[in-house]
Structure formats: structure tokens, C-alpha cells
C-alpha atoms as a PDB file:
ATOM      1  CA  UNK A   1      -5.514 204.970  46.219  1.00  0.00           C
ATOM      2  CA  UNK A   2      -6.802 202.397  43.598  1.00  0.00           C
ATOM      3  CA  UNK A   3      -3.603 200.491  42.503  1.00  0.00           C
ATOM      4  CA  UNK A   4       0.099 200.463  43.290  1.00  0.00           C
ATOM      5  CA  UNK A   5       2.898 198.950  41.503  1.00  0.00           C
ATOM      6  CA  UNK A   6       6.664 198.546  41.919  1.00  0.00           C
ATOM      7  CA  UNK A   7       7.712 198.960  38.024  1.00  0.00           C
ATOM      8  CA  UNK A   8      11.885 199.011  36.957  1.00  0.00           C
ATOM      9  CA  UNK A   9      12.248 200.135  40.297  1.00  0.00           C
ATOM     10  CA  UNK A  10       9.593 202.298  40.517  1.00  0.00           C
ATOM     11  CA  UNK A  11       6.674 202.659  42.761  1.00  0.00           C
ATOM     12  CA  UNK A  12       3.403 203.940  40.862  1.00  0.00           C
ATOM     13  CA  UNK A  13       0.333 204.594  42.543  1.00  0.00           C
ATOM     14  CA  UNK A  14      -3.004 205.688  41.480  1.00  0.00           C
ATOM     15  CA  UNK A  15      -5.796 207.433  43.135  1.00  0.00           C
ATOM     16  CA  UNK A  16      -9.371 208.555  42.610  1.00  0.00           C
ATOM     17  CA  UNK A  17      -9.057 211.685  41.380  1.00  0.00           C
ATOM     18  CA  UNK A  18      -7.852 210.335  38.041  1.00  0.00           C
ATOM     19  CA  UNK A  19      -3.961 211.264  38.525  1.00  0.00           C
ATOM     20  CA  UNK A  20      -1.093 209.044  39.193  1.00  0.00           C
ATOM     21  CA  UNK A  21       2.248 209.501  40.858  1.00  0.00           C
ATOM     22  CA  UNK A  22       5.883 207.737  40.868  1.00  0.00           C
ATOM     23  CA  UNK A  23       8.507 207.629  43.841  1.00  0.00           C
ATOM     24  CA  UNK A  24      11.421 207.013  41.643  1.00  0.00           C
ATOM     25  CA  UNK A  25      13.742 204.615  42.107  1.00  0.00           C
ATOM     26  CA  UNK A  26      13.398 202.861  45.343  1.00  0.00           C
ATOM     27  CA  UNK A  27      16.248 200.669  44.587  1.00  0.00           C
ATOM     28  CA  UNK A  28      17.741 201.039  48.224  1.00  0.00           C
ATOM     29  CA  UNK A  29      14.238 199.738  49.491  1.00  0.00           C
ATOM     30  CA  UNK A  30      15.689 196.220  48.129  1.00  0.00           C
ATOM     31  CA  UNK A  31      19.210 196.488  49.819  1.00  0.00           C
ATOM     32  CA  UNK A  32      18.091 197.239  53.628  1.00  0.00           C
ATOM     33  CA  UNK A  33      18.483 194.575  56.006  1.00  0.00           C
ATOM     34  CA  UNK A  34      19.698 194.549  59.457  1.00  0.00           C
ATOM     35  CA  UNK A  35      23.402 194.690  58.507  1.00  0.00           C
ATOM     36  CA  UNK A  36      22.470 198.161  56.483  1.00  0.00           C
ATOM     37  CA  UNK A  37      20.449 199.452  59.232  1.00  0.00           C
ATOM     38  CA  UNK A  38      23.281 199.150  61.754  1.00  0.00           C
ATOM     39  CA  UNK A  39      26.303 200.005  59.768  1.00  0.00           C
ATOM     40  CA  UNK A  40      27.829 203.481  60.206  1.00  0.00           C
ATOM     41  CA  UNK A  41      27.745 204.140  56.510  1.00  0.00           C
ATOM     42  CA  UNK A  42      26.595 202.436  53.438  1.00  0.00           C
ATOM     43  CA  UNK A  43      26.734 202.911  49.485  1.00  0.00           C
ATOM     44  CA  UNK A  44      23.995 201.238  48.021  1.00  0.00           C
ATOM     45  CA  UNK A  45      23.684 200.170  44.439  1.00  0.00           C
ATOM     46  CA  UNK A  46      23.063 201.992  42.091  1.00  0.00           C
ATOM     47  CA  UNK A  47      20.999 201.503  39.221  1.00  0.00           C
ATOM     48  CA  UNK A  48      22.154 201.028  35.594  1.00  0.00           C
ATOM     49  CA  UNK A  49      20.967 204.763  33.854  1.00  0.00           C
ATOM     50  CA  UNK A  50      20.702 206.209  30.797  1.00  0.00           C
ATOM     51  CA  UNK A  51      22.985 208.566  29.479  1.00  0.00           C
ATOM     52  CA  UNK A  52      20.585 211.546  28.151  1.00  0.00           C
ATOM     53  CA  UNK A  53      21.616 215.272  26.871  1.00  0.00           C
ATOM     54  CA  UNK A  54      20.156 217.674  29.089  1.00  0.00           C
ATOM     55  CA  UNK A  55      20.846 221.241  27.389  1.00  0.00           C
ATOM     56  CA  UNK A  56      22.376 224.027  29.230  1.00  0.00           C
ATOM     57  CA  UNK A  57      22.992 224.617  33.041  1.00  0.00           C
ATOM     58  CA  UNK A  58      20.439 226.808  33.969  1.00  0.00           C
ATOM     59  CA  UNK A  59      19.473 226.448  37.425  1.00  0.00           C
ATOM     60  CA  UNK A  60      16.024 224.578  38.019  1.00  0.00           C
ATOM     61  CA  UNK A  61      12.974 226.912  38.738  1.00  0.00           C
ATOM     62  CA  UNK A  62      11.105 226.830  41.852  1.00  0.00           C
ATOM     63  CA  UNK A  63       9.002 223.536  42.199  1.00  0.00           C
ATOM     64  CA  UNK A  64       5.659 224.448  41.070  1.00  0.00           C
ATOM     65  CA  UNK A  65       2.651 221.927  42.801  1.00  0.00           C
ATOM     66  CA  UNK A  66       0.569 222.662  39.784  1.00  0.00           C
ATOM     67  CA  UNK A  67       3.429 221.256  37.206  1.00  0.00           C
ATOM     68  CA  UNK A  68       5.002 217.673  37.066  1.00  0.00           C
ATOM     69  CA  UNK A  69       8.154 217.497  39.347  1.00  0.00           C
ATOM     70  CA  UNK A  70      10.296 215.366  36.581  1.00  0.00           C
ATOM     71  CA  UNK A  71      13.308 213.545  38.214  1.00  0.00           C
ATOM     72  CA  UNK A  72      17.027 214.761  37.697  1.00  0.00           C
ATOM     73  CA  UNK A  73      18.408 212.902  35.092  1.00  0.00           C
ATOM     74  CA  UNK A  74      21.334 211.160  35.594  1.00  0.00           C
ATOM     75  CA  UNK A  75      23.379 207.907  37.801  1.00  0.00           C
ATOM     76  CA  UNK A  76      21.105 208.203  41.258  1.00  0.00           C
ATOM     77  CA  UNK A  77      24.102 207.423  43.800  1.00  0.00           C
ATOM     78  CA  UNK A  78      22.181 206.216  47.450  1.00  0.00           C
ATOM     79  CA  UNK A  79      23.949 206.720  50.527  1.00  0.00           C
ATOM     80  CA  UNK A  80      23.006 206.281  54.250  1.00  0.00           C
ATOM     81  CA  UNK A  81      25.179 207.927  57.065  1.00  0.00           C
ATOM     82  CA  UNK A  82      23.941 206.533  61.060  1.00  0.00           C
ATOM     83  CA  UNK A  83      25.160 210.063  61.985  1.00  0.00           C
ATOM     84  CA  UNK A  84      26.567 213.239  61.192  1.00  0.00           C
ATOM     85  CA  UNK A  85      30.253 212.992  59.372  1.00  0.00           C
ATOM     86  CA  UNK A  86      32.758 214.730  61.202  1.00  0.00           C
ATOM     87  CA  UNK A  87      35.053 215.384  58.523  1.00  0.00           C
ATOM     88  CA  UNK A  88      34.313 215.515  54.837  1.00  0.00           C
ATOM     89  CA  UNK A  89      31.798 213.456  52.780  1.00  0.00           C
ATOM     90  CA  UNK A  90      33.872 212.179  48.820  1.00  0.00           C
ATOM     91  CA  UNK A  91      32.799 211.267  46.172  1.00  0.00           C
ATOM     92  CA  UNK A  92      34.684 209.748  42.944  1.00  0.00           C
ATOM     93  CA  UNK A  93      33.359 208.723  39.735  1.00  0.00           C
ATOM     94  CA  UNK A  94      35.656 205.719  38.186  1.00  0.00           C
ATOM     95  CA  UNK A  95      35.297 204.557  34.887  1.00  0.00           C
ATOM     96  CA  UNK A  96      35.669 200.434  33.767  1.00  0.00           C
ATOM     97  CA  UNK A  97      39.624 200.878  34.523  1.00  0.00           C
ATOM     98  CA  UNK A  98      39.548 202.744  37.942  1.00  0.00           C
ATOM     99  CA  UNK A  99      40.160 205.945  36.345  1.00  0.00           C
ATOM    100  CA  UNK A 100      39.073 208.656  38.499  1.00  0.00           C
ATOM    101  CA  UNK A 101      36.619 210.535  36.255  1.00  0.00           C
ATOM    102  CA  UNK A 102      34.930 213.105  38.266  1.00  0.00           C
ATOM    103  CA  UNK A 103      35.079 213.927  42.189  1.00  0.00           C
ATOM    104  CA  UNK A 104      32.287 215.406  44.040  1.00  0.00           C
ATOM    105  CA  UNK A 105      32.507 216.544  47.924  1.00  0.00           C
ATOM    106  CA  UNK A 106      31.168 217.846  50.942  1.00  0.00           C
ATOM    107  CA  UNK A 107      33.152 220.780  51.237  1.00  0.00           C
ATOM    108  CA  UNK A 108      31.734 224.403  50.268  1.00  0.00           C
ATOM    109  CA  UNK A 109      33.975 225.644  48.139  1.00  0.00           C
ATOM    110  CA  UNK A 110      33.499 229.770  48.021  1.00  0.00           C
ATOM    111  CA  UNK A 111      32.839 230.593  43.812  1.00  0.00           C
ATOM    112  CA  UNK A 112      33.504 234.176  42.684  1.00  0.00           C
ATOM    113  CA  UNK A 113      31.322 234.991  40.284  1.00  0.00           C
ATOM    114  CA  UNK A 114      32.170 237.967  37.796  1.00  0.00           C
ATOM    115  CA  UNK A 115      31.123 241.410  38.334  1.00  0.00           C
ATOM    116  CA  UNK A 116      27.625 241.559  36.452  1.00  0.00           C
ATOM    117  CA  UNK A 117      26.727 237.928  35.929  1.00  0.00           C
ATOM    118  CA  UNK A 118      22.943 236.995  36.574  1.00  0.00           C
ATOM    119  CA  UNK A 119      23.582 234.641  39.441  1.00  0.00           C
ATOM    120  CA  UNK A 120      20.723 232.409  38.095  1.00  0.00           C
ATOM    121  CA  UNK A 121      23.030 231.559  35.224  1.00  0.00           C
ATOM    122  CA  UNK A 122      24.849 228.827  36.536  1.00  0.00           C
ATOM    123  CA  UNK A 123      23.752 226.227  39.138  1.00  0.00           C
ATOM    124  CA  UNK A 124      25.762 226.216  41.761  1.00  0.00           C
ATOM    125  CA  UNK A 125      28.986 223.191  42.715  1.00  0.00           C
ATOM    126  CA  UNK A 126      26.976 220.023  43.655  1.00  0.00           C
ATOM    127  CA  UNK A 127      28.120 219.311  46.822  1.00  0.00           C
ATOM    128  CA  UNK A 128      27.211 216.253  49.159  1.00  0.00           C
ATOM    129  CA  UNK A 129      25.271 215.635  52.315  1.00  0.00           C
ATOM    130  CA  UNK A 130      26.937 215.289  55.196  1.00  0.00           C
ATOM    131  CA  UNK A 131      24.226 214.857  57.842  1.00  0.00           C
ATOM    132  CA  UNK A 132      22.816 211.372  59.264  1.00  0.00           C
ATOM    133  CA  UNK A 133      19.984 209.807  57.447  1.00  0.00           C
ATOM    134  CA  UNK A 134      19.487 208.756  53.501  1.00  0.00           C
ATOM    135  CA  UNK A 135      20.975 210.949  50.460  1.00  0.00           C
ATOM    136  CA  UNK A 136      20.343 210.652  46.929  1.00  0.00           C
ATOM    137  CA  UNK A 137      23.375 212.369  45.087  1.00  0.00           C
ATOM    138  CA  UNK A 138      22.581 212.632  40.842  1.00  0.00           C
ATOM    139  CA  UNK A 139      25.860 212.325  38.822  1.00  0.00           C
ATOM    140  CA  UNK A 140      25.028 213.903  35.007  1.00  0.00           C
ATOM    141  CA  UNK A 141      27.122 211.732  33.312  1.00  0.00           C
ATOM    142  CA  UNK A 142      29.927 214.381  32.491  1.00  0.00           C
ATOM    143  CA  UNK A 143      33.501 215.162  33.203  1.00  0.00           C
ATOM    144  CA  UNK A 144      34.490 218.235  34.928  1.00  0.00           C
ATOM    145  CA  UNK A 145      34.171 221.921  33.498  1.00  0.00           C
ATOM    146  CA  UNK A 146      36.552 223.824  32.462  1.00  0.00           C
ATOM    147  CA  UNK A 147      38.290 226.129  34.954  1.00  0.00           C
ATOM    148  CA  UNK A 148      38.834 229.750  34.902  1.00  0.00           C
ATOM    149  CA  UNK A 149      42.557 230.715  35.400  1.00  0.00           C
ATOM    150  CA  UNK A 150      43.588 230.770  39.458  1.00  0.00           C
ATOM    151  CA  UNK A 151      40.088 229.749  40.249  1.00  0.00           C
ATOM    152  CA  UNK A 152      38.404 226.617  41.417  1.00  0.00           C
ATOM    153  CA  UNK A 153      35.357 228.048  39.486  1.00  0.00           C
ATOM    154  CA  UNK A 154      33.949 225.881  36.448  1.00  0.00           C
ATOM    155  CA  UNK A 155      32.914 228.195  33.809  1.00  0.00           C
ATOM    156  CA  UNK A 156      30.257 225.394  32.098  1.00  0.00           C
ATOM    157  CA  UNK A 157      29.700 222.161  31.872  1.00  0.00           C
ATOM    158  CA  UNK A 158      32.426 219.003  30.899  1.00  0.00           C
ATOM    159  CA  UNK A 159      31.744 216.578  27.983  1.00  0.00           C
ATOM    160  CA  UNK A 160      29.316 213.745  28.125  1.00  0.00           C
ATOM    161  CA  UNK A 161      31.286 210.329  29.239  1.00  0.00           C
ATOM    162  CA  UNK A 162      30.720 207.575  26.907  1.00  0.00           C
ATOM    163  CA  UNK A 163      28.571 204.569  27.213  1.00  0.00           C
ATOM    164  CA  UNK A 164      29.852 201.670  29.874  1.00  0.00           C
ATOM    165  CA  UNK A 165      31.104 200.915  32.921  1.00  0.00           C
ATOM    166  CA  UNK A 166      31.462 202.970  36.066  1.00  0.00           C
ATOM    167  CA  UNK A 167      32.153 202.808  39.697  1.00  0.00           C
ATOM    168  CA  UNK A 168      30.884 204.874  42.698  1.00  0.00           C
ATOM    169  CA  UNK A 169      33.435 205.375  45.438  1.00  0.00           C
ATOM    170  CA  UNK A 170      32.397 207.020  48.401  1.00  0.00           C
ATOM    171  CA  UNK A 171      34.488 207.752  51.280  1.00  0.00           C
ATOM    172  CA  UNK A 172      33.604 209.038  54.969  1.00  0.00           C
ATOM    173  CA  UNK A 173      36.374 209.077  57.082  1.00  0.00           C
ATOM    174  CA  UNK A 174      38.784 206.488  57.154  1.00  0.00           C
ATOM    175  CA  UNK A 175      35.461 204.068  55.680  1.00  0.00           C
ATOM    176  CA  UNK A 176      35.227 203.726  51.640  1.00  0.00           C
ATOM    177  CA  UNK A 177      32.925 201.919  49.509  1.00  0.00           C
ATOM    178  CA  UNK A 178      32.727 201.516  45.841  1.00  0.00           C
ATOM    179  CA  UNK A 179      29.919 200.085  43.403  1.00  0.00           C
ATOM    180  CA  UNK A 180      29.717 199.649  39.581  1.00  0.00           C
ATOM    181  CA  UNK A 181      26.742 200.433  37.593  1.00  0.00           C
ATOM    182  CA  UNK A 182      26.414 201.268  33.510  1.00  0.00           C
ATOM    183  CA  UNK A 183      25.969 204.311  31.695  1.00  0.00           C
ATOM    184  CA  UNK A 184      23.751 202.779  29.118  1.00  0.00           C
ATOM    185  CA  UNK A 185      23.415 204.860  25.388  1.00  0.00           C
ATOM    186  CA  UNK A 186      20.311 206.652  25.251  1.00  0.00           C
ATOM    187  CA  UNK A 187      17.255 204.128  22.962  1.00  0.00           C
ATOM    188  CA  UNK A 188      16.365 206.813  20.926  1.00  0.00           C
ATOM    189  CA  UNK A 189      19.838 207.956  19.451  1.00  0.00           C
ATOM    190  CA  UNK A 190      20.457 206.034  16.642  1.00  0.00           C
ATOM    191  CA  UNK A 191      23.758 204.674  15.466  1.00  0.00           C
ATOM    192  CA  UNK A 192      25.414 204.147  12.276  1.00  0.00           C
ATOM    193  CA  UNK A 193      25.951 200.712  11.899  1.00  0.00           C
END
């Protein structure tokens, strides 16, 4: 390693062999302290993101070593569990007025996909860690899909949310936490003025 520096919340390193690499966003790095370490559960957070347009839901491919490994885009929600939850793991998106604008869990919920669908079309329902040690959960900035009829099966992806305010709530047990962070407009959209 020849250099290594902590940019926006970054770590970047460099080595000999004339390549570089980034741990994205080690933002939790600057919230442990003894209090975190020895709480049952903690939300840290998050980071202010930027809202960017993705394209279609195709699942990822395989991680390839000999390709960059880009980072998910979207809100990076930390969360640290001592131990394994016993009952389910929530997750709600608020907006600036406590709206609930998207909920995420730990629950498998069984999806019934049509006779003849390529099951690599759609990614499957995020769902959320529920085992002891760190989690990094990526919100896409979106509301919920539309349902089919008498199914709890999306069938594609919500709208964008607008710029501004959110709040993380995450719940484990009886034990809740919530934490605001911004949806910031991606730099390179312009805007009529």
C-alpha cells in the first residue's frame, strides 16, 4: 500500500501495482463508541445520498474479480444487532412529515412468479438481516411497486421520491430507532429555472 485516505466518507487506498480501491462509506466507523458497542441494537446515521435513475430491475450479474464491483446506489441504512433477532427485523422509510413511504422487513414473503417468466427478470423482495453483527441495507429512493391483484407480488418498480428529507425507522422487537438523512437531486440533472 502507498497511500490511504478517508475522502466524503470514503476510505481510498493505493498500492504498488498501480490500482486503487474504495471501502465505501465507512460512516458507522465515526459513530462507534462504547455505548454502540454494548447496546443490543443500533441505527446509525446515515449519510445524505444522491437520488440517481438506475434503469430497469434486472437482477445484478455474478461479481466478476476481473470487473469493478460499483456500489448499489441508493440511502446506505447501517444497522448493528449484539445478537440474533428473535422476531422480525422493520424497516420504514418516512418522508419530512412522518409519512410512512416505503416498509422493508425481515420476513420471507413466498412470490409466485407466472408460469414462463425468466426468473432472472426481476430481483427478488429486499428483505433485511436478521442475524447479530453489522448490516448495510440500500433503500433506491422509490415508493413501492405496483401489486398484482390478490398477490403480495410487485410487478416493477415504484416512482422515484422527490428531493428532501427522510427518516429511517428501524424496529427490533419492542426497540425502535429513527434517523433523518436527505435525498439530495442528482448534480448533473439540470433544472429549469
Amino acid at each position: 500500500m502507498t497511500d490511504i485516505k478517508v475522502v466524503n466518507q470514503d476510505l481510498a487506498f493505493s498500492i504498488m501495482g498501480r490500482s486503487f480501491w474504495i471501502l465505501y462509506d465507512v460512516t458507522p466507523l465515526h459513530e462507534i463508541s462504547e455505548q454502540v458497542a454494548s447496546a443490543k441494537a443500533h441505527l446509525f446515521q446515515p449519510r445524505d445520498a444522491y437520488r440517481l435513475n438506475t434503469g430497469g430491475r434486472w437482477r445484478r450479474p455474478a461479481p466478476d474479480p476481473a470487473r469493478p464491483q460499483y456500489p448499489q446506489v441508493g440511502a446506505n441504512i447501517h444497522y448493528y444487532l449484539a445478537s440474533d433477532a428473535e422476531g422480525e427485523v422493520g424497516l420504514e422509510i418516512l418522508d419530512g412529515q412522518g409519512a410512512v413511504v416505503r416498509t422493508f422487513s425481515s420476513k420471507k414473503v413466498a412470490e409466485k412468479r407466472p408460469e414462463g417468466e425468466d426468473p432472472r427478470r426481476r430481483a427478488p423482495r429486499p428483505r433485511l438481516a436478521k442475524d447479530a453483527g453489522m448490516h448495510r441495507f440500500v433503500w433506491d429512493f422509490r415508493y413501492e411497486g405496483p401489486r398484482g391483484e390478490g398477490t403480495e407480488r410487485t410487478e416493477g418498480r415504484g416512482p422515484m421520491v422527490p428531493p428532501g428529507t427522510y427518516q429511517a425507522r428501524l424496529t427490533v422487537g419492542d426497540w425502535s430507532e429513527t434517523r433523518s438523512f436527505e435525498a439530495k437531486m442528482d448534480p448533473r440533472v439540470v433544472t429549469a429555472g
